[in-house]
Structure formats: structure tokens, C-alpha cells
N, C-alpha and C. Protein backbone atom coordinates (compact mmCIF):
# COMPACT_ATOMS: atom_id res chain seq x y z
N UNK A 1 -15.42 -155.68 95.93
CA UNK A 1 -14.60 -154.98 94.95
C UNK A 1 -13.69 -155.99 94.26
N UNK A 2 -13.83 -155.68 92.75
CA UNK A 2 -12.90 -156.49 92.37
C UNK A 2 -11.31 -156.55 92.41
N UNK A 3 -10.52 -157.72 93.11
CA UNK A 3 -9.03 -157.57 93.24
C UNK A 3 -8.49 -157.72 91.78
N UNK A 4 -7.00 -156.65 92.02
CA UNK A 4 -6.75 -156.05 90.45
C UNK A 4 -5.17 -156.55 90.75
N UNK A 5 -4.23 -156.72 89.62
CA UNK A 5 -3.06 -157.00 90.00
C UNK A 5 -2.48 -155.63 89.92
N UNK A 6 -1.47 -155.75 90.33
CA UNK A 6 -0.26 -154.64 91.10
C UNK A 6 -0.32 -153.49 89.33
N UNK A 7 0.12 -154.91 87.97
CA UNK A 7 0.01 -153.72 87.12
C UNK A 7 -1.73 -152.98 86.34
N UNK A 8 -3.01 -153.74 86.73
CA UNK A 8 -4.20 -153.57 86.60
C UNK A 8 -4.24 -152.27 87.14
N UNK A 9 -4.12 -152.51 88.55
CA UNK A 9 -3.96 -150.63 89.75
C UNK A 9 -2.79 -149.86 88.73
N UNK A 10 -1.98 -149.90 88.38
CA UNK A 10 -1.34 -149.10 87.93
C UNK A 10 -2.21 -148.16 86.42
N UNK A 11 -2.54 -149.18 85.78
CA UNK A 11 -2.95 -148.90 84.35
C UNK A 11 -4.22 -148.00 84.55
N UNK A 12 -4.94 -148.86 85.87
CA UNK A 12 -6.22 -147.85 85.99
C UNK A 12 -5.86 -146.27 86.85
N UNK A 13 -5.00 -146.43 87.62
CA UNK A 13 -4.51 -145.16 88.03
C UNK A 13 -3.91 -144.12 86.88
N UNK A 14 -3.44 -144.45 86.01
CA UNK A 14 -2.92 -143.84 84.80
C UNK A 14 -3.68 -143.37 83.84
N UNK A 15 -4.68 -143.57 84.18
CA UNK A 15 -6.04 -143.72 83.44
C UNK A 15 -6.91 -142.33 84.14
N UNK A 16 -7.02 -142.64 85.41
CA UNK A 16 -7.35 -141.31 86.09
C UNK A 16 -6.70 -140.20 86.48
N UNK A 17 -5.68 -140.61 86.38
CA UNK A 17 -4.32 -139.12 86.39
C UNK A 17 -4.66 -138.86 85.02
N UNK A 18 -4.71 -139.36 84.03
CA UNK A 18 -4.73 -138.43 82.45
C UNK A 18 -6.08 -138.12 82.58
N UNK A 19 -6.87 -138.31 83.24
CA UNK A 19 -8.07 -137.38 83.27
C UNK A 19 -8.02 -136.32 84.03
N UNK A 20 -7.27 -136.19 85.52
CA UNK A 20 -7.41 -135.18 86.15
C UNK A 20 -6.23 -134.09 86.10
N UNK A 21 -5.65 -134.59 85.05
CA UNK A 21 -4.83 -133.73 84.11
C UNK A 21 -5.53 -132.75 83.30
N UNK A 22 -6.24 -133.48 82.54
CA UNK A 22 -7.53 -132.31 81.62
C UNK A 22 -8.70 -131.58 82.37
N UNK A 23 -8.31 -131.85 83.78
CA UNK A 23 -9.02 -131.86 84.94
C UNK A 23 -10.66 -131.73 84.66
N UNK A 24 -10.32 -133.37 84.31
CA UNK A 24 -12.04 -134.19 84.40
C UNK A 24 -12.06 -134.95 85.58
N UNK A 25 -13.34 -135.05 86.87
CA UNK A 25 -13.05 -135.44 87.21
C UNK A 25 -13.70 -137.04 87.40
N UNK A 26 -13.54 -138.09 87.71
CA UNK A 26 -13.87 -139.37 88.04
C UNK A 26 -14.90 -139.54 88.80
N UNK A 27 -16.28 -140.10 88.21
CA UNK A 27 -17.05 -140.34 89.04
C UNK A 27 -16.96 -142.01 89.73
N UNK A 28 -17.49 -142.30 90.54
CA UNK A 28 -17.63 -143.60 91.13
C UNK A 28 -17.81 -144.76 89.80
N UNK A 29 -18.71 -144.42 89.27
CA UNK A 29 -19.27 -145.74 88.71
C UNK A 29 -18.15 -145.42 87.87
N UNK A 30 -17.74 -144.51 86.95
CA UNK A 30 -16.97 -144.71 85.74
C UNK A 30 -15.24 -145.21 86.90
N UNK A 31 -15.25 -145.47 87.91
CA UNK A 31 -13.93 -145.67 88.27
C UNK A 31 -14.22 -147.42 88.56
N UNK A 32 -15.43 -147.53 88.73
CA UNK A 32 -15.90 -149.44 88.98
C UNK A 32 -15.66 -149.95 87.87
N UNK A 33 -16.44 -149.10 86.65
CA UNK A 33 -16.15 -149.35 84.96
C UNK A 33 -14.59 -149.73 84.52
N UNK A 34 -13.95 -149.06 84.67
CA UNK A 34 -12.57 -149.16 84.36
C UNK A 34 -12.03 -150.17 85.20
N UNK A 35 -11.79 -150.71 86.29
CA UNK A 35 -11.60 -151.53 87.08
C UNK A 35 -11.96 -152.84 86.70
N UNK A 36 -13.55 -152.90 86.11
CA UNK A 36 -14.13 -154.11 85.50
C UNK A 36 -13.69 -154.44 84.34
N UNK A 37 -13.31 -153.16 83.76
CA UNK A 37 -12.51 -153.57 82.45
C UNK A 37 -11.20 -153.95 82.57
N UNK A 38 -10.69 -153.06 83.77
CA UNK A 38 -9.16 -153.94 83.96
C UNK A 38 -8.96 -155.19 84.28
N UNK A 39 -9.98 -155.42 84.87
CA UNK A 39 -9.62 -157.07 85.26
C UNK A 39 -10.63 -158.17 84.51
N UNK A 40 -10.93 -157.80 83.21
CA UNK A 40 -11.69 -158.74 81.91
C UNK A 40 -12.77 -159.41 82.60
N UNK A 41 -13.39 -158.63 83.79
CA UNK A 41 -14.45 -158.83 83.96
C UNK A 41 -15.54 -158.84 83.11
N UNK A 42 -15.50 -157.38 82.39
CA UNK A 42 -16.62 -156.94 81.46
C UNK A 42 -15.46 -156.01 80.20
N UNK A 43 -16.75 -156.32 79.20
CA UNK A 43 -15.80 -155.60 77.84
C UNK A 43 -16.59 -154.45 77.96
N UNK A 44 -15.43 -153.57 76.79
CA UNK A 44 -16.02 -151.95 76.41
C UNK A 44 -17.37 -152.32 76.15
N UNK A 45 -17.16 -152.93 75.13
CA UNK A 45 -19.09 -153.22 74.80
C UNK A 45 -19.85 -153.50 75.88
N UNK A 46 -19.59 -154.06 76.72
CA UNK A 46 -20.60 -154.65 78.08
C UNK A 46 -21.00 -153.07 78.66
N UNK A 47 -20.11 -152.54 78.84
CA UNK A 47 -19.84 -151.01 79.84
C UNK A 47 -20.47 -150.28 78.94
N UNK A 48 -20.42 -149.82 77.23
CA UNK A 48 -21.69 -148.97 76.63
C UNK A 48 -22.37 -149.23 76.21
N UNK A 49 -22.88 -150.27 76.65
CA UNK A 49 -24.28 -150.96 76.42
C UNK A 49 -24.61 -150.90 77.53
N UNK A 50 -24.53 -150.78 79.08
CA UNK A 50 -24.88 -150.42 80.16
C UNK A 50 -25.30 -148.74 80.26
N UNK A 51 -24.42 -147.91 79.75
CA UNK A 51 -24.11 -146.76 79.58
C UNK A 51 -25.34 -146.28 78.62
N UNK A 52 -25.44 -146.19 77.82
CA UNK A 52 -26.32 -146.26 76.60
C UNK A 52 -28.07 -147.17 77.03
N UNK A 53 -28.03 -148.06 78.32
CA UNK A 53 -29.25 -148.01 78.46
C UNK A 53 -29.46 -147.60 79.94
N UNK A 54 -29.26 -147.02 80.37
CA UNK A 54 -28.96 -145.62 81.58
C UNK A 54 -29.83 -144.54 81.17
N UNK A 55 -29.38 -144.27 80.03
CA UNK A 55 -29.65 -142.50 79.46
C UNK A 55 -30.32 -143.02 78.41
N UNK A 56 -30.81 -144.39 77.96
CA UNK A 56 -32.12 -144.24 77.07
C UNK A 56 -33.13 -144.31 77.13
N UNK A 57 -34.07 -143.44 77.00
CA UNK A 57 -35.42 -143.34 77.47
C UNK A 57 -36.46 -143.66 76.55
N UNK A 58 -36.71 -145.11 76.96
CA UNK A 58 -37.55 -145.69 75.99
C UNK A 58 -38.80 -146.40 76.70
């Protein structure tokens, strides 16, 4: 798992409280996603371009 700094955990926790506010809830991978993005592992683009070839059936 990737280690996140003190304010990374925060931002991504804030992130899933405003979802389970609209009470959506968080699946696994989209909580690895955000995590990878918190810590500039991977960009938005990296993550829907992963996303986008998941669910394309070609």
C-alpha cells in the first residue's frame, strides 16, 4: 500500500466522507485510485484511461 502523508490521509478521507454524505458508497479499487492520486503516483488521466479500458469492450 502506498504510504500517504498525514495531510494526503486527510484529503483522501475528505474525499470519502463527501461521498458518504450523498451516501455513495466507496468501492476498493476507487479508494486505491484516489490514494494513487494522492500521492502523484498516477494522474486523473492514468486512472480514466484504466477506467475506460475496464468497461471497453473491444
Amino acid at each position: 500500500m502506498t504510504k500517504l502523508t498525514p495531510e494526503q490521509t486527510y484529503k483522501v478521507n475528505q474525499v470519502i466522507a463527501n461521498l458518504q454524505i450523498e451516501d455513495m458508497n466507496i468501492t476498493e479499487q476507487a479508494h486505491k485510485n484516489l490514494v494513487e492520486l494522492a500521492s502523484g503516483k498516477k494522474t486523473t488521466k492514468q486512472i480514466i484511461q484504466e477506467i475506460q479500458r475496464r468497461y471497453t469492450h473491444a
